[in-house]
C-alpha atoms as a PDB file:
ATOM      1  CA  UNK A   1      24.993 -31.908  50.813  1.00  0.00           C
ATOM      2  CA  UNK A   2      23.931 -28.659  49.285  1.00  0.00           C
ATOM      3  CA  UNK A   3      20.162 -29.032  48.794  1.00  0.00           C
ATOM      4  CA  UNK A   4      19.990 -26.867  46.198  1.00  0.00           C
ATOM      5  CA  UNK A   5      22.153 -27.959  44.035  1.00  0.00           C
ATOM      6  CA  UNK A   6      20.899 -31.203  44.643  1.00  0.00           C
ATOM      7  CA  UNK A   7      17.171 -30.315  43.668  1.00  0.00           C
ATOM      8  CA  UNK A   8      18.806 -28.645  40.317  1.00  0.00           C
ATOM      9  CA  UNK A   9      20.842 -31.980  39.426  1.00  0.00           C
ATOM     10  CA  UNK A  10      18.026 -33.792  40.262  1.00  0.00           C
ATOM     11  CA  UNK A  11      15.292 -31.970  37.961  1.00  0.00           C
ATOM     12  CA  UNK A  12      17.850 -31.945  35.243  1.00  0.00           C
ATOM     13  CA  UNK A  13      18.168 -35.491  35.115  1.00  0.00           C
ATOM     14  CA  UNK A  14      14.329 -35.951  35.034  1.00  0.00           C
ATOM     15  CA  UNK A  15      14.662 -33.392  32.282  1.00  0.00           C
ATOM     16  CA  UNK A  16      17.462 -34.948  29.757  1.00  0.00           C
ATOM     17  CA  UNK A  17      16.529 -39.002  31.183  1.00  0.00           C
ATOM     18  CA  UNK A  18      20.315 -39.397  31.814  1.00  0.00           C
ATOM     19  CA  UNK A  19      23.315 -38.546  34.056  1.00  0.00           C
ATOM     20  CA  UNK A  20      25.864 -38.391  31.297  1.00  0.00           C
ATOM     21  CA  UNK A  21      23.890 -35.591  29.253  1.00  0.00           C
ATOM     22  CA  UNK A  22      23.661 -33.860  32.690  1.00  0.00           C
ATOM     23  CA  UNK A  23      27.071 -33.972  33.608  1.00  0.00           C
ATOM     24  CA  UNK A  24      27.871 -32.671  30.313  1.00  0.00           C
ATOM     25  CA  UNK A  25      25.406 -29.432  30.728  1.00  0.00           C
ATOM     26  CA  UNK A  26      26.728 -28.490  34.494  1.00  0.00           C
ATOM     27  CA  UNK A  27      30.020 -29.290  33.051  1.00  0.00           C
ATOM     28  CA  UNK A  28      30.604 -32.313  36.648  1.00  0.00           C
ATOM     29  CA  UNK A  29      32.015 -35.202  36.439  1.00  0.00           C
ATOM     30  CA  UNK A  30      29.357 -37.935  36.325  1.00  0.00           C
ATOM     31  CA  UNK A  31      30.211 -39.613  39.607  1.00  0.00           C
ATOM     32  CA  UNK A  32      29.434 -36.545  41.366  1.00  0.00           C
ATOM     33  CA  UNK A  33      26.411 -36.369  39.651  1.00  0.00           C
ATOM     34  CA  UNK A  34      25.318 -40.131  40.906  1.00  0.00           C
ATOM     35  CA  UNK A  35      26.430 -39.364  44.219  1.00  0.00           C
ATOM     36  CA  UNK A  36      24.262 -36.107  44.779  1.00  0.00           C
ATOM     37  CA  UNK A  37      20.874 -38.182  43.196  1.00  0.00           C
ATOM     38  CA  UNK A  38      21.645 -40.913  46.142  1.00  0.00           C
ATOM     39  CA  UNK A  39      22.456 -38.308  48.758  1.00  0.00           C
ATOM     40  CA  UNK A  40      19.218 -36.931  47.455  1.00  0.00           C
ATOM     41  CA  UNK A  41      17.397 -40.025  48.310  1.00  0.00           C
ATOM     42  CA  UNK A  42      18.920 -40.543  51.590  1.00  0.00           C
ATOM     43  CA  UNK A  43      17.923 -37.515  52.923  1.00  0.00           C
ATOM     44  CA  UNK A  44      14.348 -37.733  51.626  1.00  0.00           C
ATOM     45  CA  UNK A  45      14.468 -41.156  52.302  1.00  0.00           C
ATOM     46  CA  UNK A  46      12.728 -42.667  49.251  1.00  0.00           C
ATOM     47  CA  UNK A  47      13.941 -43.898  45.247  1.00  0.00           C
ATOM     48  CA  UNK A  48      13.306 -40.850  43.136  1.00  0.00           C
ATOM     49  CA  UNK A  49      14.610 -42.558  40.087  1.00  0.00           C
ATOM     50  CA  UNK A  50      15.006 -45.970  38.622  1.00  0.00           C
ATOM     51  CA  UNK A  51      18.360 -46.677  36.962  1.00  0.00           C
ATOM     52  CA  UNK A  52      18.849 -49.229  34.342  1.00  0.00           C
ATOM     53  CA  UNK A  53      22.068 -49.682  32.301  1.00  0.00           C
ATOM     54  CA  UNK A  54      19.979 -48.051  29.446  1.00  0.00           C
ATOM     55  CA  UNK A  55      17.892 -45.315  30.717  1.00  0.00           C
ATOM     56  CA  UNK A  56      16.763 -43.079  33.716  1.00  0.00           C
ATOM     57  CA  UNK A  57      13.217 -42.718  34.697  1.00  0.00           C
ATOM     58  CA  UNK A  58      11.514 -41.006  37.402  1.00  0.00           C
ATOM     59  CA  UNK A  59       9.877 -43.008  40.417  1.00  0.00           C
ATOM     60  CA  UNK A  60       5.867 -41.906  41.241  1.00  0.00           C
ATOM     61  CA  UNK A  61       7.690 -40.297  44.448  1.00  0.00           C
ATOM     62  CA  UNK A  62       9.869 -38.482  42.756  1.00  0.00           C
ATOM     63  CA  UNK A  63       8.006 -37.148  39.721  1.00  0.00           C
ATOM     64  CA  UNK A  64       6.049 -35.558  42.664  1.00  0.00           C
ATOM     65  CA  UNK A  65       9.445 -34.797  43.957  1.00  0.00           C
ATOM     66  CA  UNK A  66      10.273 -32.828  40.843  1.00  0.00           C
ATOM     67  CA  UNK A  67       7.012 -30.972  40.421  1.00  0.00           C
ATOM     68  CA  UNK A  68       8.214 -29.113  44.390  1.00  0.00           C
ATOM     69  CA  UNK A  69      11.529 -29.229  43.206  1.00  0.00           C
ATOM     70  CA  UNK A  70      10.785 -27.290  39.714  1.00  0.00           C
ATOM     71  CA  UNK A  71       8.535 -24.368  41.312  1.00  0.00           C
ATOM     72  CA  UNK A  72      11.059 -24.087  44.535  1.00  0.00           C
ATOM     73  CA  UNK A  73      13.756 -23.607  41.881  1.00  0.00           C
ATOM     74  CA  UNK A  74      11.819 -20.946  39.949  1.00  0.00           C
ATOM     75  CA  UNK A  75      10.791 -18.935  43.185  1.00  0.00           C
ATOM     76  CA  UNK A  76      14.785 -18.575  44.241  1.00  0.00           C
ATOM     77  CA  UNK A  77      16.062 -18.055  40.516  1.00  0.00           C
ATOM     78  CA  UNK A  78      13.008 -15.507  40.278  1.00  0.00           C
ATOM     79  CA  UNK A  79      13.830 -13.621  43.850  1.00  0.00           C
ATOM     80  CA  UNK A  80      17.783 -14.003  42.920  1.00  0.00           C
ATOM     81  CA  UNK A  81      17.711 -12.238  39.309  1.00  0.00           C
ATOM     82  CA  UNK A  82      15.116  -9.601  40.557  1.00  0.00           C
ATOM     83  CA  UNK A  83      18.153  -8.677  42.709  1.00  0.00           C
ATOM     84  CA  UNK A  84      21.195  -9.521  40.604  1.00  0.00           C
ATOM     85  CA  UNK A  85      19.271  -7.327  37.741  1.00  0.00           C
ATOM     86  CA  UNK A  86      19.618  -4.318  40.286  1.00  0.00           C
ATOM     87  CA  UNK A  87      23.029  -4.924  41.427  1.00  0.00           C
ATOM     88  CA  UNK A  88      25.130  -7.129  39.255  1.00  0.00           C
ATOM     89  CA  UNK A  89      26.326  -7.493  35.496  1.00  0.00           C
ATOM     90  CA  UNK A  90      24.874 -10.082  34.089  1.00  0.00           C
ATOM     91  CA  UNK A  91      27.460 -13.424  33.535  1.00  0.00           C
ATOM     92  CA  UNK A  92      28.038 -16.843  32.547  1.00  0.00           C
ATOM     93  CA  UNK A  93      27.285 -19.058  29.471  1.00  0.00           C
ATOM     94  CA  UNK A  94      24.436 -19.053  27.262  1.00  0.00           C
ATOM     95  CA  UNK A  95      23.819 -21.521  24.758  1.00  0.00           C
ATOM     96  CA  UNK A  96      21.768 -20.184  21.824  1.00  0.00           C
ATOM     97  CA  UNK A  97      20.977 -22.660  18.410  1.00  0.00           C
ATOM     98  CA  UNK A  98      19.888 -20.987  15.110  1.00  0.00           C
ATOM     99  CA  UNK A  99      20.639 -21.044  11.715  1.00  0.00           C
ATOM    100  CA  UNK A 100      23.780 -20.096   9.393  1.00  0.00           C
ATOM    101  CA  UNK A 101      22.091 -18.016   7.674  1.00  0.00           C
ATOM    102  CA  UNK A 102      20.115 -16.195  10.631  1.00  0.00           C
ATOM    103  CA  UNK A 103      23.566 -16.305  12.599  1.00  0.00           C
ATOM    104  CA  UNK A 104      25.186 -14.663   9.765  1.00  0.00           C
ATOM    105  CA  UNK A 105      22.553 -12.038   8.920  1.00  0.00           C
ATOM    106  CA  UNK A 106      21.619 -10.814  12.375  1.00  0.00           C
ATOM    107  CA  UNK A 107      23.624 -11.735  15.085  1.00  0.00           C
ATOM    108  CA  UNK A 108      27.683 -11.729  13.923  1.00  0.00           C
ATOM    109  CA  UNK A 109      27.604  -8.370  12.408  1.00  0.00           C
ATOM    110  CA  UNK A 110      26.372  -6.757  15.979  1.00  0.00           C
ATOM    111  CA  UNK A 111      27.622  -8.960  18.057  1.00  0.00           C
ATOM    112  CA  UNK A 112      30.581  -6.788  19.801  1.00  0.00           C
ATOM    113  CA  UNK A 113      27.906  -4.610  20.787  1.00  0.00           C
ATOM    114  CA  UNK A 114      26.182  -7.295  23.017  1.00  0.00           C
ATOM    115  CA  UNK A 115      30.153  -8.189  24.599  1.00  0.00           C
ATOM    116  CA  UNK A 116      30.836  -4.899  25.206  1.00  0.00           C
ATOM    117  CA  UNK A 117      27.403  -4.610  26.952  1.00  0.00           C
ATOM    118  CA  UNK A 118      27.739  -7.462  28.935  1.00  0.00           C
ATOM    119  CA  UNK A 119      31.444  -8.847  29.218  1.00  0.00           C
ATOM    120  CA  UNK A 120      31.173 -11.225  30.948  1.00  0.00           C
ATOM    121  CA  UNK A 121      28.416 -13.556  29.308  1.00  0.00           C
ATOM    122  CA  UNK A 122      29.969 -16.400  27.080  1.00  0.00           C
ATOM    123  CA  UNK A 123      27.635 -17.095  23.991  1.00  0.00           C
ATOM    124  CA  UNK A 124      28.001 -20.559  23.047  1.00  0.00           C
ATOM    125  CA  UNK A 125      26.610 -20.675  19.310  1.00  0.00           C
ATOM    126  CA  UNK A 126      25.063 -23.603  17.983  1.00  0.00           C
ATOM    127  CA  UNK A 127      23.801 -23.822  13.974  1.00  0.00           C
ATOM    128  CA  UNK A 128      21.833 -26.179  13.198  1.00  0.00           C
ATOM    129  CA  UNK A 129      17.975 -25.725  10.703  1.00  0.00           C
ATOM    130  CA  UNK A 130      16.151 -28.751  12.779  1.00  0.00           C
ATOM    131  CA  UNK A 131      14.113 -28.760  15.718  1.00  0.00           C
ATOM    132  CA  UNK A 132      15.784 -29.569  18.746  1.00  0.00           C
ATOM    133  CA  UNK A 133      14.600 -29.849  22.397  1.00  0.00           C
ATOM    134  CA  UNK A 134      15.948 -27.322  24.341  1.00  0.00           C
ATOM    135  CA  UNK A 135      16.111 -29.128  27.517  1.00  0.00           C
ATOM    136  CA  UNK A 136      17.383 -32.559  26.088  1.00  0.00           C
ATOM    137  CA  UNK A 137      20.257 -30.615  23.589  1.00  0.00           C
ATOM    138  CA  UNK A 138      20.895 -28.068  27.094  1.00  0.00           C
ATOM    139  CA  UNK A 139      19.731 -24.976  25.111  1.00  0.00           C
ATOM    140  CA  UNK A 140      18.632 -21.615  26.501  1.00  0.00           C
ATOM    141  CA  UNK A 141      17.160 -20.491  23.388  1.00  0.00           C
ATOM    142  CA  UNK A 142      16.281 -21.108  19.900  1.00  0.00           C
ATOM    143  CA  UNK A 143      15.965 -18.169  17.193  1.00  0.00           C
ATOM    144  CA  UNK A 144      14.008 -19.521  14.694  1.00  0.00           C
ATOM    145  CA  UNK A 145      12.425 -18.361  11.093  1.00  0.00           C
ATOM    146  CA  UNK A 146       8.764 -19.201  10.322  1.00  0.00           C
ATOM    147  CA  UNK A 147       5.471 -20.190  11.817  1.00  0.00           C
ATOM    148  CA  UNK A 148       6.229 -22.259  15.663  1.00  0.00           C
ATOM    149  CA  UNK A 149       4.904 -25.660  16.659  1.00  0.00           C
ATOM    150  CA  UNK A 150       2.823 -25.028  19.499  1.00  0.00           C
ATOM    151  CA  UNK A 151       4.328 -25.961  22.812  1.00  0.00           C
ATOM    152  CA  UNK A 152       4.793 -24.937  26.496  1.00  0.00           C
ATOM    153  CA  UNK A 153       7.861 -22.820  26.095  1.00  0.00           C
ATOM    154  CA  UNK A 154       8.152 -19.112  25.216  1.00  0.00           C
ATOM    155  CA  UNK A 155       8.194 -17.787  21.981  1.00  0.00           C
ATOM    156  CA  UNK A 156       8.986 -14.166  22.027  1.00  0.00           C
ATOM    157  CA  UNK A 157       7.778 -13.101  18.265  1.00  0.00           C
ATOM    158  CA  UNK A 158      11.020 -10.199  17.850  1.00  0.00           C
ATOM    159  CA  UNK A 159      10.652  -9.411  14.392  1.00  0.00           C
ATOM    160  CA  UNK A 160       8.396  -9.947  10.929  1.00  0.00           C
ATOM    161  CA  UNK A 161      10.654 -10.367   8.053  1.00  0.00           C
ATOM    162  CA  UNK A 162      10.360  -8.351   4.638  1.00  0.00           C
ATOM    163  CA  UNK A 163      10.671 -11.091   1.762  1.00  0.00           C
ATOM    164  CA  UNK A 164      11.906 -10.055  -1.843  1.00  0.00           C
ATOM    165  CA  UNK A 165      12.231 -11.328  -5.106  1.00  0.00           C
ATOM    166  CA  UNK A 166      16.005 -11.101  -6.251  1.00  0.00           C
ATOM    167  CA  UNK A 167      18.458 -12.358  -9.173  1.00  0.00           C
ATOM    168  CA  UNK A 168      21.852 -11.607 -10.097  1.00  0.00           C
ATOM    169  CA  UNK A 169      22.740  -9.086 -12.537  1.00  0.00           C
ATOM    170  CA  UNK A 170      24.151 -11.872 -15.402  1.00  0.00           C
ATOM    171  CA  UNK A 171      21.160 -13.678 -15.022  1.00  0.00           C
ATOM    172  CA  UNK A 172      18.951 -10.837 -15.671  1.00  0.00           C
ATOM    173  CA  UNK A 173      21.593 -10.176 -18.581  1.00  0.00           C
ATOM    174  CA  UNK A 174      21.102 -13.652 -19.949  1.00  0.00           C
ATOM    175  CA  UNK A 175      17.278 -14.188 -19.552  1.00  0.00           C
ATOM    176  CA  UNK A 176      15.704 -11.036 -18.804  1.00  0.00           C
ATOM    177  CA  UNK A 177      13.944  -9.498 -16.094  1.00  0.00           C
ATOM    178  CA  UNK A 178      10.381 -10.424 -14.980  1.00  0.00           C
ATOM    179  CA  UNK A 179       7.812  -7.600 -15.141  1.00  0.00           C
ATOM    180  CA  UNK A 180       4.744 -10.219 -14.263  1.00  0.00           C
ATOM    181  CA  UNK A 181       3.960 -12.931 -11.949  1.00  0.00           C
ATOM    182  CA  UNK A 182       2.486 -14.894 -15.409  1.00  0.00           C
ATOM    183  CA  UNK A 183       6.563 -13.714 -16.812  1.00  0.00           C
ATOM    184  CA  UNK A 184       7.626 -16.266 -14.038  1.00  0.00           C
ATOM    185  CA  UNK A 185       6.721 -19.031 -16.116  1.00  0.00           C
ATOM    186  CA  UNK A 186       9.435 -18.267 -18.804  1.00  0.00           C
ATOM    187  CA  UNK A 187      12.266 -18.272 -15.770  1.00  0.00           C
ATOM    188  CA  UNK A 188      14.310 -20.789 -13.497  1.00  0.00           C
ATOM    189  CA  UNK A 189      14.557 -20.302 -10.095  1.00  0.00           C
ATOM    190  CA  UNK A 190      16.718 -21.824  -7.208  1.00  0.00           C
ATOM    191  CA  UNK A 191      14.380 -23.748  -5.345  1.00  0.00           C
ATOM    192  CA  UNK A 192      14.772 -24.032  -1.311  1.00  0.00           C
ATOM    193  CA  UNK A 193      13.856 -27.444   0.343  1.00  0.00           C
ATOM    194  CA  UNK A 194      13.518 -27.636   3.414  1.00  0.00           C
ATOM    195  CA  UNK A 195      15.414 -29.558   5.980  1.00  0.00           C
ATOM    196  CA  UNK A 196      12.748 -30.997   8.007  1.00  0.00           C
ATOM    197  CA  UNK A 197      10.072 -31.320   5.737  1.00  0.00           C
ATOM    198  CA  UNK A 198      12.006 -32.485   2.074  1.00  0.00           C
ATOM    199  CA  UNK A 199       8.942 -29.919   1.179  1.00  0.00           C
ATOM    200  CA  UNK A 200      10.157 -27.156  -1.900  1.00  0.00           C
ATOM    201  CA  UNK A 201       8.700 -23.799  -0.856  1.00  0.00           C
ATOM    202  CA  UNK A 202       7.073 -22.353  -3.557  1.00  0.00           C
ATOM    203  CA  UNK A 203       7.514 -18.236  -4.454  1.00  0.00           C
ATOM    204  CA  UNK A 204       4.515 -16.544  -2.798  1.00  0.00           C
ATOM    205  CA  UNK A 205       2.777 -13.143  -3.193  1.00  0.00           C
ATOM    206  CA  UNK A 206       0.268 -10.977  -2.117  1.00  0.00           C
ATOM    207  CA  UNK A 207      -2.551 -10.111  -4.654  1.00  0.00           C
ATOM    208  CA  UNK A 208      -5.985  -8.719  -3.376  1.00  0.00           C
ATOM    209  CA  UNK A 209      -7.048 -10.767  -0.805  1.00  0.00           C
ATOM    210  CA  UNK A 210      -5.483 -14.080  -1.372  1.00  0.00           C
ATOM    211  CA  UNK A 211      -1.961 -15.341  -1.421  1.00  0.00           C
ATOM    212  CA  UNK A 212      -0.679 -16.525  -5.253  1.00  0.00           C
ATOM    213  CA  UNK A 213       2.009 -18.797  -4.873  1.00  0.00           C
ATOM    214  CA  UNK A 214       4.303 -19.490  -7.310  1.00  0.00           C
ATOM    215  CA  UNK A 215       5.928 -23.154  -7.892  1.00  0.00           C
ATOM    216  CA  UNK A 216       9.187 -22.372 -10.131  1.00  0.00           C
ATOM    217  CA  UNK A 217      11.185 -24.484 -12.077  1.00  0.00           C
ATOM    218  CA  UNK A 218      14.548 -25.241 -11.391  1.00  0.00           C
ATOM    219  CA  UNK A 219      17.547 -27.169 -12.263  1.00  0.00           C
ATOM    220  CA  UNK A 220      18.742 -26.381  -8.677  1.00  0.00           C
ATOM    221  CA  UNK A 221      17.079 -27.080  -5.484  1.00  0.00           C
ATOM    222  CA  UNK A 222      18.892 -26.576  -2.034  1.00  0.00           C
ATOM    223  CA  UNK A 223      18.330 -27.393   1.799  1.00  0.00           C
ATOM    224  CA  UNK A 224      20.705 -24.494   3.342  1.00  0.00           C
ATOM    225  CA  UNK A 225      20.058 -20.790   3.357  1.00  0.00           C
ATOM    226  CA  UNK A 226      23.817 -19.449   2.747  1.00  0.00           C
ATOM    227  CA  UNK A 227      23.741 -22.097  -0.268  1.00  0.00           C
ATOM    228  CA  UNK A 228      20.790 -20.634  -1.750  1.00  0.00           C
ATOM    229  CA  UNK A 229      21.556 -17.261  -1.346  1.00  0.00           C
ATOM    230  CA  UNK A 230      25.171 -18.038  -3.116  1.00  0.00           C
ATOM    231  CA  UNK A 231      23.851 -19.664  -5.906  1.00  0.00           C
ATOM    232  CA  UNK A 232      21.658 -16.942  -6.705  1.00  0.00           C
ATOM    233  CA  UNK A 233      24.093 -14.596  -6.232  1.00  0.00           C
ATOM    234  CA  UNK A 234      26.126 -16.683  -8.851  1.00  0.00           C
ATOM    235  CA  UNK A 235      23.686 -16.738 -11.210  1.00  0.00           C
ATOM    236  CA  UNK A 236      21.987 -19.941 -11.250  1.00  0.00           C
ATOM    237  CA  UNK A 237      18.312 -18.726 -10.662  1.00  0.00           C
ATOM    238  CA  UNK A 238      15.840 -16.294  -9.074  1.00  0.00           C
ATOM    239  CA  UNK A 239      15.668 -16.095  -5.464  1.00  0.00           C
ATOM    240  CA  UNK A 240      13.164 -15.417  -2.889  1.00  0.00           C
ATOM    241  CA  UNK A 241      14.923 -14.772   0.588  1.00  0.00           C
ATOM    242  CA  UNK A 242      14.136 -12.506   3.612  1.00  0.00           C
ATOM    243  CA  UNK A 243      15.721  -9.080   2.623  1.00  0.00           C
ATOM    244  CA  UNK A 244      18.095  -9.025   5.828  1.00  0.00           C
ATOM    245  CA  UNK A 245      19.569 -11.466   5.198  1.00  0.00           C
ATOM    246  CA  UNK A 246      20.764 -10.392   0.953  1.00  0.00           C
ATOM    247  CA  UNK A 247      20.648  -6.651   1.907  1.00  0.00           C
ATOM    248  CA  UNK A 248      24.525  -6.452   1.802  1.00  0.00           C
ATOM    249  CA  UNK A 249      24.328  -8.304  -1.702  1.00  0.00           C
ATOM    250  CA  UNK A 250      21.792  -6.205  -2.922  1.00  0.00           C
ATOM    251  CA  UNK A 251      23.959  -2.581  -1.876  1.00  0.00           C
ATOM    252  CA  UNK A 252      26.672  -4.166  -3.286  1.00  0.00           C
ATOM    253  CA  UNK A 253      25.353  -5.090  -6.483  1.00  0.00           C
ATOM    254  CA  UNK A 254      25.271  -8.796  -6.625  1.00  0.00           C
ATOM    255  CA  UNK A 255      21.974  -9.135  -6.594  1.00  0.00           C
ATOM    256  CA  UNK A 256      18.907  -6.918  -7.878  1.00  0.00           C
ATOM    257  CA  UNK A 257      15.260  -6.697  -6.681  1.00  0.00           C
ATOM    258  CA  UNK A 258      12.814  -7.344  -8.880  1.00  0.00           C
ATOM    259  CA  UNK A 259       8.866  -7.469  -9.216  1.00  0.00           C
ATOM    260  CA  UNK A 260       8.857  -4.689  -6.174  1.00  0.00           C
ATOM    261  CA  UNK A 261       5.877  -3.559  -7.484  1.00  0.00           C
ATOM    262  CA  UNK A 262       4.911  -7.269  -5.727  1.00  0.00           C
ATOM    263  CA  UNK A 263       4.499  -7.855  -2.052  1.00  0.00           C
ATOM    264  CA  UNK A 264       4.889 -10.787  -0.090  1.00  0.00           C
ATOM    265  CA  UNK A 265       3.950 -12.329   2.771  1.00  0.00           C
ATOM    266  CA  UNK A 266       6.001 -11.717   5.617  1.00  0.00           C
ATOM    267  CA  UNK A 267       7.429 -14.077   7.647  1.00  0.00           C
ATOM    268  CA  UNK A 268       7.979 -14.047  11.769  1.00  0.00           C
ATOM    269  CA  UNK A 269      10.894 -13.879  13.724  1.00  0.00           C
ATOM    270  CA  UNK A 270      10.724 -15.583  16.949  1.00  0.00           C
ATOM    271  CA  UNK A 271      13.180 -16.602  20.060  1.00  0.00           C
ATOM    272  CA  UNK A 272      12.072 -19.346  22.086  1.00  0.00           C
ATOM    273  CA  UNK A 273      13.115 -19.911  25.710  1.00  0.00           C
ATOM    274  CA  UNK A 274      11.882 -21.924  28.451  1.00  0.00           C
ATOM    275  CA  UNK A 275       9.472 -20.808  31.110  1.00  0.00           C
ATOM    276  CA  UNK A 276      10.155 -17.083  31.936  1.00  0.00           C
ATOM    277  CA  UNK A 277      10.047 -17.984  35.907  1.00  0.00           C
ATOM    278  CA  UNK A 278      13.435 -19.782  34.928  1.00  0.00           C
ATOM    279  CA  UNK A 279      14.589 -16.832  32.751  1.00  0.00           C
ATOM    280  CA  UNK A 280      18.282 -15.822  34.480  1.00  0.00           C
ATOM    281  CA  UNK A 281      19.518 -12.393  33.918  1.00  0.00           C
ATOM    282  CA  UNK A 282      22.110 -13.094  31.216  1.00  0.00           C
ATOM    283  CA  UNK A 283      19.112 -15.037  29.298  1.00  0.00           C
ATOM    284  CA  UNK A 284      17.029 -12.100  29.650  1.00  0.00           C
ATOM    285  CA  UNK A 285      19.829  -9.693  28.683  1.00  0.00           C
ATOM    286  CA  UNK A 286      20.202 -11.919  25.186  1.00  0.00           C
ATOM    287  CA  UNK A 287      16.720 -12.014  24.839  1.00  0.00           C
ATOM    288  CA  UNK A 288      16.512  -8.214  25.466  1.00  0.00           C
ATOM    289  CA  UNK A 289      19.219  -7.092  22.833  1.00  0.00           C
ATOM    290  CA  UNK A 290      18.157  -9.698  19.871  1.00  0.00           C
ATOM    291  CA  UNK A 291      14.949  -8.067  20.096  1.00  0.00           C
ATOM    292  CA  UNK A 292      16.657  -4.337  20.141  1.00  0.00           C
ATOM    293  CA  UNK A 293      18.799  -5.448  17.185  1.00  0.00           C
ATOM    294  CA  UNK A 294      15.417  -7.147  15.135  1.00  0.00           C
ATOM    295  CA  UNK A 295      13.298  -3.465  16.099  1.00  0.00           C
ATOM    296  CA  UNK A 296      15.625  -1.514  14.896  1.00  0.00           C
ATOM    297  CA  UNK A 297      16.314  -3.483  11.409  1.00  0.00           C
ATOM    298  CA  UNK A 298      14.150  -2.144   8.894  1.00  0.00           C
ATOM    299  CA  UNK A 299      13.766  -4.929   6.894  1.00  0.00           C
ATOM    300  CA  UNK A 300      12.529  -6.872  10.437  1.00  0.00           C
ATOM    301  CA  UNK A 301      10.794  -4.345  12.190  1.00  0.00           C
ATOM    302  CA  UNK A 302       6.993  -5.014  13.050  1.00  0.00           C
ATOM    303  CA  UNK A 303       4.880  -2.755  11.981  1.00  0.00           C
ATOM    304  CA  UNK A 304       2.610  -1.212  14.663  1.00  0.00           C
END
């Protein structure tokens, strides 16, 4: 039995609650995981779980089990990538989970830069506007949009984005352009809702000292970035999106900024990642160039 791997089967199963979700992540067949938890407990010579044809839960023995297990794991993945940092290219599979929209906006357009970089790291993209758990769903990290639940993994704030005020040329055409916040009033916007919430973000801006926001009406409300950029695009209302992520629509003509004379607040970029201990070199090269790529947007940078 190869200790090791044992102790890493056997934490992620106290992770996820379940052999079949682990067998899935490390990619085993779940027999062999089964058969490396009892070869586990043989050689200790105690139950670290208790089975049950429903769910997997961790004995008092072994959640102390797990707590040596977890920091022995971090000291050798810690003393290996301080090595394999010096010596080797980084490689393997990294599962990342974001948005559409972010996916679209940031990462796609650069992202032969990061393979020709590192070759031989596999990104695995997930898109999905929810919160997920990164060790239940087997995530490495999450690049997220917006203010963070507090928790105990990493979030790496990479970038603040710029947010404008934007319609399409034939709507401007059709109702006219907004030179006021108090001019908003006479307009329809495309609302966003969000996902998690059902909540309808409101337009927001800077004046003086306080934040005005702005609750528009609509005829249109949506729950999915790329939709609500479209539709404003098309026509159907005035938008309010980070500027990354319509600056191609706005140099081509689609859509037009308006009230610039307007600030608003910015909103944070972050990528979230378990405990950097754990961080393995490909993990850290992603985390590395997302941040490169978000520093050297305009439209993301953080101001100093």
């Amino acid at each position: 039995m190869d200790r090791f791997e044992a102790m890493e089967i056997f934490t992620r199963v106290v992770d996820a609650n379940s052999f079949s979700k682990v067998s899935e992540m490390l990619d085993l067949p779940r027999a062999k995981v089964s058969r490396t938890i009892q070869a586990l407990e043989e050689h200790v010579g105690v139950r670290l779980l208790n089975r049950s044809t429903r769910q997997v839960s961790v004995t008092e023995d072994g959640a102390l089990f797990y707590e040596r297990c977890v920091r022995i794991l971090a000291e050798v993945a810690d003393a290996e990538s301080s090595l394999s940092n010096k010596r080797e290219t980084p490689a393997g599979t990294i599962r990342v989970d974001t948005s559409g929209t972010l996916a679209r906006a940031l990462l796609l357009p650069v992202l032969d830069d990061f393979y020709q970089r590192f070759p031989e790291i596999d990104v695995r993209l997930g898109l999905a506007d929810r919160n997920i758990d990164l060790i239940q769903d087997g995530v490495d990290c999450v690049i997220r949009m917006g203010m963070l639940e507090e928790s105990s993994l990493v979030a790496k704030r990479i970038g603040s984005s710029r947010i404008v005020t934007c319609a399409s040329p034939a709507y401007l055409d059709k109702h006219g352009t907004p030179r006021t916040l108090e001019e908003l009033a006479e307009h329809q916007a495309v609302n966003y809702v969000s996902a998690r919430t059902g909540r309808t973000f409101p337009f927001e801006y800077n004046v003086g000292d306080e934040v005005v926001k702005v609750q528009m009406k609509s005829v249109l409300a949506v729950n999915d970035g790329s939709v609500y950029i479209n539709a404003g695009a098309l026509g159907h209302g005035i938008i309010q999106p980070s500027r990354f992520m319509v600056a191609e629509l706005i140099n081509q003509g689609a859509l037009r900024e308006i009230l610039t004379e307007y600030d608003s607040p910015s909103t944070p970029l972050s990528i979230v990642y378990p405990h950097r201990r754990n961080l393995s070199s490909r993990l850290r090269a992603f985390v590395d160039w997302v941040s490169e790529i978000a520093h050297n947007n305009p439209d993301l940078r953080i101001k100093d």
